[in-house]
Protein backbone atom coordinates (compact mmCIF):
# COMPACT_ATOMS: atom_id res chain seq x y z
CA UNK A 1 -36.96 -33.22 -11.71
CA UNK A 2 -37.69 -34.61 -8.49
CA UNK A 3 -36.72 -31.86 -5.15
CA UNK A 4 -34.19 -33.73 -3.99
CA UNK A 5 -32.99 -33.72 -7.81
CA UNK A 6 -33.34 -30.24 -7.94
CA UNK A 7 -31.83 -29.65 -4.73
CA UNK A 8 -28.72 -32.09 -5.28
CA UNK A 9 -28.03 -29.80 -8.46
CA UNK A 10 -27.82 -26.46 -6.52
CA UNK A 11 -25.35 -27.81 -4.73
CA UNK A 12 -23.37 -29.15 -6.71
CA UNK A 13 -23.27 -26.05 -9.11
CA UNK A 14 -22.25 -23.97 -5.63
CA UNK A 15 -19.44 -26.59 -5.07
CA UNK A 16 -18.45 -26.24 -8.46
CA UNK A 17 -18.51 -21.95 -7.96
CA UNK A 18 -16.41 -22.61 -4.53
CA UNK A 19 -14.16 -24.58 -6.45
CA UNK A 20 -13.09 -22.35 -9.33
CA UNK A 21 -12.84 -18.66 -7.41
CA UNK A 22 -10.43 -20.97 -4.91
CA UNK A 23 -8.93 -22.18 -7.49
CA UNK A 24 -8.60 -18.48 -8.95
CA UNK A 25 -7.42 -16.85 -6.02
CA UNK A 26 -4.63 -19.87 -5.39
CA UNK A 27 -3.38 -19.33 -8.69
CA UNK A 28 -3.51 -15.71 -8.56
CA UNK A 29 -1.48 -15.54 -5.21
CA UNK A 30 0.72 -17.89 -6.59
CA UNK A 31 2.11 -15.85 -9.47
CA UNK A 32 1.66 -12.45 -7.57
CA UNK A 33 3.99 -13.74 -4.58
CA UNK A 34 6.76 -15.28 -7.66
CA UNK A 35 6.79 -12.13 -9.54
CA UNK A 36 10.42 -10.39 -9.75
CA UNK A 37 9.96 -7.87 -7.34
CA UNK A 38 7.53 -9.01 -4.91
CA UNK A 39 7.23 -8.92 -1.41
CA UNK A 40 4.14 -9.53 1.28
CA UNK A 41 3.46 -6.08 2.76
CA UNK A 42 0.03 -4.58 4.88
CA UNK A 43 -0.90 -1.63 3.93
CA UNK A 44 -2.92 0.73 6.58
CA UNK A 45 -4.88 3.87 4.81
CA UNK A 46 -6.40 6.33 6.78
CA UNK A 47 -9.28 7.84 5.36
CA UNK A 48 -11.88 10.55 6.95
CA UNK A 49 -10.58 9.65 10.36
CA UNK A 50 -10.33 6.29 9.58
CA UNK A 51 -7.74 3.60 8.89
CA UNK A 52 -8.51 0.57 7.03
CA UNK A 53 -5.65 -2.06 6.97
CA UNK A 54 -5.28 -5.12 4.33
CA UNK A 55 -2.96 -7.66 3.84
CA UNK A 56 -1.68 -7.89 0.30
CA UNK A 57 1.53 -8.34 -2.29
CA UNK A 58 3.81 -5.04 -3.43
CA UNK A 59 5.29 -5.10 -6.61
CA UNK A 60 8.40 -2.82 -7.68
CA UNK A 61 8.05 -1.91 -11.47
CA UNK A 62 10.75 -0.01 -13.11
CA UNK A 63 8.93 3.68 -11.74
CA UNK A 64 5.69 2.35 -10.31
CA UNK A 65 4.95 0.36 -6.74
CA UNK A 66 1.64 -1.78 -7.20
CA UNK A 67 -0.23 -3.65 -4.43
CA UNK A 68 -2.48 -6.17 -5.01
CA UNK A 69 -5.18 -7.13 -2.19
CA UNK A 70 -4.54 -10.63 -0.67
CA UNK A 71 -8.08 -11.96 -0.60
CA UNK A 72 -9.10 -11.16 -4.03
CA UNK A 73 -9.44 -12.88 -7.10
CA UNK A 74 -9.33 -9.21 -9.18
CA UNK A 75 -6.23 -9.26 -11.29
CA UNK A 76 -5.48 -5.66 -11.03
CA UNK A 77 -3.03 -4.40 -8.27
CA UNK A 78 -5.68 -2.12 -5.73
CA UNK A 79 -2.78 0.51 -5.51
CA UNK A 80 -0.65 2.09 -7.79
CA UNK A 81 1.62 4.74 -7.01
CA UNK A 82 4.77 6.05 -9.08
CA UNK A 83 7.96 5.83 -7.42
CA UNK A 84 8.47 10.03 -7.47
CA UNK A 85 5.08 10.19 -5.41
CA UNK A 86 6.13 8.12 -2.75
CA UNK A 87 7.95 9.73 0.14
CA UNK A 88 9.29 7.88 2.94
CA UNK A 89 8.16 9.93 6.42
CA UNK A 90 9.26 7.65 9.03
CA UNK A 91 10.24 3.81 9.76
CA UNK A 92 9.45 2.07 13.27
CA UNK A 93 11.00 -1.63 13.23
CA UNK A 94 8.73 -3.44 15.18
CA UNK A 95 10.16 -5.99 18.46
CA UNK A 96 11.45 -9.44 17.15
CA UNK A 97 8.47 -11.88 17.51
CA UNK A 98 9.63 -15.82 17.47
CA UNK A 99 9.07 -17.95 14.00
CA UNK A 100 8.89 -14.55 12.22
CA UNK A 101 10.99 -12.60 10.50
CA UNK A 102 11.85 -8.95 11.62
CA UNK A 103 9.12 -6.27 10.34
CA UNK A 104 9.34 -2.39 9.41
CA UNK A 105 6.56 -0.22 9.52
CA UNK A 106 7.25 2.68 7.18
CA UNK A 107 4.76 5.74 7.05
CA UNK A 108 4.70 7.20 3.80
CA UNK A 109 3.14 10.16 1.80
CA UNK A 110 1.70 9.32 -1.71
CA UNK A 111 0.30 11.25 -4.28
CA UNK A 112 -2.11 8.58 -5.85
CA UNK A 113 -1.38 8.15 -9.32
CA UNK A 114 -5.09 9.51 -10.69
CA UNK A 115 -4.03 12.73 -9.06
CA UNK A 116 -5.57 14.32 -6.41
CA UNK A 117 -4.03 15.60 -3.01
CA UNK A 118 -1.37 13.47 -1.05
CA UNK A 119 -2.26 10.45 1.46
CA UNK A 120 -0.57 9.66 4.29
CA UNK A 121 -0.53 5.31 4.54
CA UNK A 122 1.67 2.89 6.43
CA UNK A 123 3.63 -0.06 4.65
CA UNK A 124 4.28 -2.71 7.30
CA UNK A 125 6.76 -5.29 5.63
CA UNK A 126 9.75 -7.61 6.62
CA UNK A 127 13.43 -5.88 7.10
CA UNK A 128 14.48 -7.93 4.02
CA UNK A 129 11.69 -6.25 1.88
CA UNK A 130 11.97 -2.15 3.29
CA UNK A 131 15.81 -2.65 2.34
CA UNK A 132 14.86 -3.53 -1.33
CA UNK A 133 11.69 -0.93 -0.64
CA UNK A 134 14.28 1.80 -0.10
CA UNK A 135 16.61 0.80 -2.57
CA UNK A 136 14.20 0.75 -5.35
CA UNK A 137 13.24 4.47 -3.68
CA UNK A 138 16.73 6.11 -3.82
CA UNK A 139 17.68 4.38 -7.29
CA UNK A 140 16.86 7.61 -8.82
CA UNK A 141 18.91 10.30 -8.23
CA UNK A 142 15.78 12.93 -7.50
CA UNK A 143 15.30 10.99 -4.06
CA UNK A 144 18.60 12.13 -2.02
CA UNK A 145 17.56 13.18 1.15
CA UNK A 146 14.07 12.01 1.04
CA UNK A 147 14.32 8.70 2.25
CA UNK A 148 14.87 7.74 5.87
């Protein structure tokens, strides 16, 4: 095989790689945003000092909130929290911005669900999706009071 041969091959398998995780992560996206449930949501962790912030897809299960990462092709959610470790510490809606729809930033504390000592992170989400957030939250009746 020639250089150019060889060459013209490497590329091609590289297109072919580019192809499939795209195609992966489209499809992925896809049925996380469709799922019963679902809503787009950033999540902001602080950690040592430090807060991280991604953009990704919550999911309400019947006692557990999962968040998947948006740029991933991983099929497991990143964060998974049960709905009795999640408290509700504050909201802040933020100013109307045009073309988008109005967004909450909720502060929570979360015990993660592999234990350990509670978290402090921040949920930013549409209005639409912290109503259906706090719903899901006060469906059980353990949660009077602890919900703003």
């Amino acid at each position: 095989m020639s250089g150019a041969a060889g060459v013209a091959v490497v590329v091609a398998s590289l297109l072919a790689a580019v192809v499939v995780v795209a195609g992966l992560w489209l499809s992925r996206t896809r049925t996380l945003s469709r799922r019963v449930g679902a809503f787009q949501c950033i999540l902001v962790e602080l950690h040592r000092g430090e807060s991280s912030a991604a953009r990704g897809v919550g999911q309400y299960g019947s006692m557990t909130l999962y968040w998947w990462r948006r740029y991933s092709i991983v099929p497991r959610p990143a964060r998974v929290w049960s709905r009795s470790s999640i408290e509700v510490l504050e909201r802040t809606v933020l100013p109307l911005v045009a073309g988008r729809p109005q967004a909450v930033v909720a502060r929570c504390r979360v015990v993660p669900s592999s234990g350990g000592p509670s978290r402090e992170i921040t949920l930013q989400m549409s209005a639409d999706a912290y109503a259906g957030f706090t719903s899901w939250l006060e469906a059980t009746p353990s949660r009077v009071g602890r919900v703003i």
